[in-house]
Structures are given as structure tokens and as C-alpha cells.
Protein backbone atom coordinates (compact mmCIF):
# COMPACT_ATOMS: atom_id res chain seq x y z
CA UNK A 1 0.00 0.00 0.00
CA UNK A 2 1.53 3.54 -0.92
CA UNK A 3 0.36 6.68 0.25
CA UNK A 4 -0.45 9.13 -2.73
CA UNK A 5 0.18 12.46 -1.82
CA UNK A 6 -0.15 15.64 -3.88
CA UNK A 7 1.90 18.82 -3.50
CA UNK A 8 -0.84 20.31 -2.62
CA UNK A 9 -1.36 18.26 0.48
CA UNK A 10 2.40 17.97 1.12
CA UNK A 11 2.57 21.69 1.45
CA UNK A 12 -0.28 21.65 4.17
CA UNK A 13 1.50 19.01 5.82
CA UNK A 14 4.85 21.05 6.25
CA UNK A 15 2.85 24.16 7.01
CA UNK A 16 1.19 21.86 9.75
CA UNK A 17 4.26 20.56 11.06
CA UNK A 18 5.82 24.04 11.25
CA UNK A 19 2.78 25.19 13.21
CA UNK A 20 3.29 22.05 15.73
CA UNK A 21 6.49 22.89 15.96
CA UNK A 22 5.97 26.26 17.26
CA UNK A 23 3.14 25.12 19.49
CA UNK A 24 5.95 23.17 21.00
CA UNK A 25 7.84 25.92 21.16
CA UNK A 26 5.22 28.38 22.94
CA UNK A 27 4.49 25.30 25.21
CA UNK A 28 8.59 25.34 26.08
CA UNK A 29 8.14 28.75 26.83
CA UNK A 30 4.87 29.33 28.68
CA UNK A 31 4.37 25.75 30.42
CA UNK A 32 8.31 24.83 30.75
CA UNK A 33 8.83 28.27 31.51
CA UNK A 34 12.41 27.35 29.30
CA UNK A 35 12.85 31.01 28.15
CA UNK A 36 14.47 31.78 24.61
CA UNK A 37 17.58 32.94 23.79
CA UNK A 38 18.04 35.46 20.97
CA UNK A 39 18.86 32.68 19.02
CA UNK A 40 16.22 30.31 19.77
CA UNK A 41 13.95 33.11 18.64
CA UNK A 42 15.71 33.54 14.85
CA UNK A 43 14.78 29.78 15.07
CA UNK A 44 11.37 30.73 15.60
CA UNK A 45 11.18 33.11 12.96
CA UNK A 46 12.52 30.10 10.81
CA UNK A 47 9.70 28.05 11.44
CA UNK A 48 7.32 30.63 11.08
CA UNK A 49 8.45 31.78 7.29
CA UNK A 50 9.14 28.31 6.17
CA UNK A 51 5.46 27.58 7.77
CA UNK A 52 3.96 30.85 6.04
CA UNK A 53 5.81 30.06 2.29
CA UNK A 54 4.20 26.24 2.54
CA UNK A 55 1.00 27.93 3.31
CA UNK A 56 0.99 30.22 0.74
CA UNK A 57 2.44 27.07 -1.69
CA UNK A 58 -0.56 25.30 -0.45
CA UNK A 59 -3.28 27.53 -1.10
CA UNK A 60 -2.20 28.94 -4.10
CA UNK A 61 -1.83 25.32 -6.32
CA UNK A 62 0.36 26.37 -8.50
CA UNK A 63 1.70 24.48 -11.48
CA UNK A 64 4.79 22.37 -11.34
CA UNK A 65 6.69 25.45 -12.12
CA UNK A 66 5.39 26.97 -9.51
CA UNK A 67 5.74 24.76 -6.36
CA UNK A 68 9.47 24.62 -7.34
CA UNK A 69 9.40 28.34 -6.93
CA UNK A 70 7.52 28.21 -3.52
CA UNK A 71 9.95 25.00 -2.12
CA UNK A 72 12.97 27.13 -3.31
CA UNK A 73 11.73 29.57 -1.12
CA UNK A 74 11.06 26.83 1.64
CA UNK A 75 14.45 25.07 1.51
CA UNK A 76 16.14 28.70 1.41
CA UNK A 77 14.45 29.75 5.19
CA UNK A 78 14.79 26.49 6.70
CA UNK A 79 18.41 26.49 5.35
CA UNK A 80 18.94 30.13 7.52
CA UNK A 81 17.11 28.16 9.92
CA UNK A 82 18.97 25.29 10.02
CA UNK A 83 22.53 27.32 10.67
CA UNK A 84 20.97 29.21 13.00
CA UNK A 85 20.37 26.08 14.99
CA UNK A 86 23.70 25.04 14.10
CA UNK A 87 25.31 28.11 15.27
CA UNK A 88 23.51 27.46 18.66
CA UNK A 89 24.74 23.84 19.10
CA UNK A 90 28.56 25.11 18.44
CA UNK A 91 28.17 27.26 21.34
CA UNK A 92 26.67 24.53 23.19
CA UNK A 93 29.63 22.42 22.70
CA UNK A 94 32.60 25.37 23.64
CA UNK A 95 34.61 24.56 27.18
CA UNK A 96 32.69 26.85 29.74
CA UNK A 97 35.48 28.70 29.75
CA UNK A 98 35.34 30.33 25.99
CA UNK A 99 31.58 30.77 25.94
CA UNK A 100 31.19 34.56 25.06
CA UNK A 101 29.99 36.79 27.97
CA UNK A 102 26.02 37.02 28.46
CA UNK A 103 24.96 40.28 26.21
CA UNK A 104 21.85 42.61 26.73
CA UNK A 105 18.29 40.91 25.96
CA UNK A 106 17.05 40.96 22.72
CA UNK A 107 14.39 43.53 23.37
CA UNK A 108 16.80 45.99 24.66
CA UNK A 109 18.89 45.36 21.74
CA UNK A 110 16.06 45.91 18.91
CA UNK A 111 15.11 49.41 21.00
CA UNK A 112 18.77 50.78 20.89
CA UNK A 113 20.75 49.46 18.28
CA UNK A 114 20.68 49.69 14.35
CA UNK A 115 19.28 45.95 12.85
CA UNK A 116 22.33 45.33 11.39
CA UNK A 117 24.01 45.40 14.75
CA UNK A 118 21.45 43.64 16.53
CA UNK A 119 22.27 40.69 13.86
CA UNK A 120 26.08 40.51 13.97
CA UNK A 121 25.55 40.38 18.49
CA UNK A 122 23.35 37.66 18.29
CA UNK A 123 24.78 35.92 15.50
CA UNK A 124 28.31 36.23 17.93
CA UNK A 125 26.16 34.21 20.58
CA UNK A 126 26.50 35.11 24.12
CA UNK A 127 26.42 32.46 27.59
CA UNK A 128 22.46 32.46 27.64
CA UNK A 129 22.77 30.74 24.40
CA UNK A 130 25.43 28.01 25.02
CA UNK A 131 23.28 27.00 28.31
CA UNK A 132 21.18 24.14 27.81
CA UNK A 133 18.34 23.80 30.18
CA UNK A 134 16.21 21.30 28.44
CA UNK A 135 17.25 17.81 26.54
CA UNK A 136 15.35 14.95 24.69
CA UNK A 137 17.11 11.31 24.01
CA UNK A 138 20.28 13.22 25.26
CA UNK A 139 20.29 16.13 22.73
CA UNK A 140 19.42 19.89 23.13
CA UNK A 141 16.60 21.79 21.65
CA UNK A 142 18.88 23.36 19.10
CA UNK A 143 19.42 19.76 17.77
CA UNK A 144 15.88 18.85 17.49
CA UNK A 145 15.37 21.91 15.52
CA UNK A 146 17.85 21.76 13.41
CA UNK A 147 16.42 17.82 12.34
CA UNK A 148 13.18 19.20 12.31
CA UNK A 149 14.65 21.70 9.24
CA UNK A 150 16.29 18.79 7.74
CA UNK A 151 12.69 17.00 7.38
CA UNK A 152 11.16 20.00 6.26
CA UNK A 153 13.59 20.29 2.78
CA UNK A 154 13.88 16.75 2.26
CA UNK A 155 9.90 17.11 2.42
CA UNK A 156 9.68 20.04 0.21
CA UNK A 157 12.79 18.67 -2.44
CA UNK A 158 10.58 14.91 -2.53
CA UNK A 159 7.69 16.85 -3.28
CA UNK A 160 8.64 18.96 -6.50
CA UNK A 161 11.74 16.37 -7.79
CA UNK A 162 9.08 13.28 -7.95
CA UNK A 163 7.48 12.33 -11.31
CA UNK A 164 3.95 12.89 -11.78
């Protein structure tokens, strides 16, 4: 028995997953009371745009063509996605010792500071981003994420590179 699927579909599915995944995330935050790190909320905004483009991919029904537009687009965020999780598991894995210094919240940094320098701080990672306070089957949230992104482009690559 296969399971026939059509873009269509496929793209709800991803857009579904990305919206589980950030109910996840909101129950981290709000039940867990695990709060996020700058860089746990670029994540976010990950999930949410590759969620949003599948959406969009989804309701539009485009031809062929044009759902190898909207997964370009797809594979592209979850891609910036994906290194920021990447980025976050690096500084995970320094000795305590090199683990930058613990910078200004994000808030405080988006009120004072020119975007562009808001996005080179974070990017730089500070300590509350190399702490790990939460872990499932041994590996952090950052890691989790950053399979999650992983699913979501092999999901959107199987679903414009298959013959039919």
C-alpha cells in the first residue's frame, strides 16, 4: 500500500508541522517556563516563514513550475534556519570557559541598536545561548530543531523532484 500524496497536500503538511512545531515551542516557553535565547527566537522566525511560504504554496496550487518556486523559497528559510540552529549547538559544545559573555536581551537590543548590529551580536552568541536547560534522548533543543529543518527540505525537495 503507498500513500499518494499531492503537492498540494504535502505543502499543508509542512505548514502543519511548522505550526506544531511552534506550538511546542510556545508550550517550552509558557508551560516549561524554558525562556528563549536570541537565538532560539531567529529559530522561531525560521519556522514561522518556512510555515507561512508552505501555506501560501498550499493555497495557491500552483503548477509544477510553480511549487518549485515556492519549495525554493522553503528550503532557502529552513536552510537560515537550520545554521541558526547550528550556530547554537557550536556554542553549546565550547569549554565553559570560551563561551562569550552574556549580552543585553534581545528587546533591549532591537530598541537601541541599528538591525544590522542587533544581527552581527546575536549571531556572535552570548552564555544564555550556550546553556542548555532542556534535553530529549540526550540532545538539546537546538538539535531537534535543526532535524526538524532537515525533514522540512527533504519534504519540500521529494515533493517537487518526484514524477507525476
Amino acid at each position: 500500500m503507498s500513500i499518494r500524496l499531492s503537492r498540494r497536500q504535502g505543502f499543508f503538511l509542512v505548514a502543519a508541522g511548522c505550526a506544531a512545531a511552534m506550538g511546542f515551542a510556545l508550550y517550552s516557553q509558557y508551560v516549561l517556563l524554558l525562556e528563549p535565547c536570541p537565538l532560539c527566537i531567529f529559530q522561531r522566525v525560521g519556522v514561522i516563514t518556512v510555515g507561512l511560504i508552505a501555506l501560501l504554496a498550499a493555497l495557491h496550487n500552483p503548477g509544477r513550475g510553480g511549487y518549485r518556486l515556492w519549495a525554493g523559497l522553503g528550503v532557502l528559510a529552513a536552510l537560515a534556519g537550520g545554521a541558526v540552529s547550528v550556530r547554537q549547538l557550536w556554542l553549546q559544545s565550547l569549554p565553559e570557559d570560551q563561551v562569550p559573555a552574556c549580552g543585553p536581551g534581545l528587546d533591549y537590543l532591537m530598541e537601541t541598536s541599528p538591525l544590522w548590529d542587533v544581527l552581527s551580536k546575536v549571531f556572535k552568541g552570548s552564555g544564555e545561548c550556550a546553556k542548555v536547560d532542556w534535553t530529549f534522548l540526550g540532545q538539546a533543543m537546538p538539535f531537534w530543531v535543526a532535524v526538524f529543518f532537515v525533514g522540512v527540505i527533504a519534504m519540500q525537495l521529494w515533493l517537487v523532484m518526484r514524477k507525476d
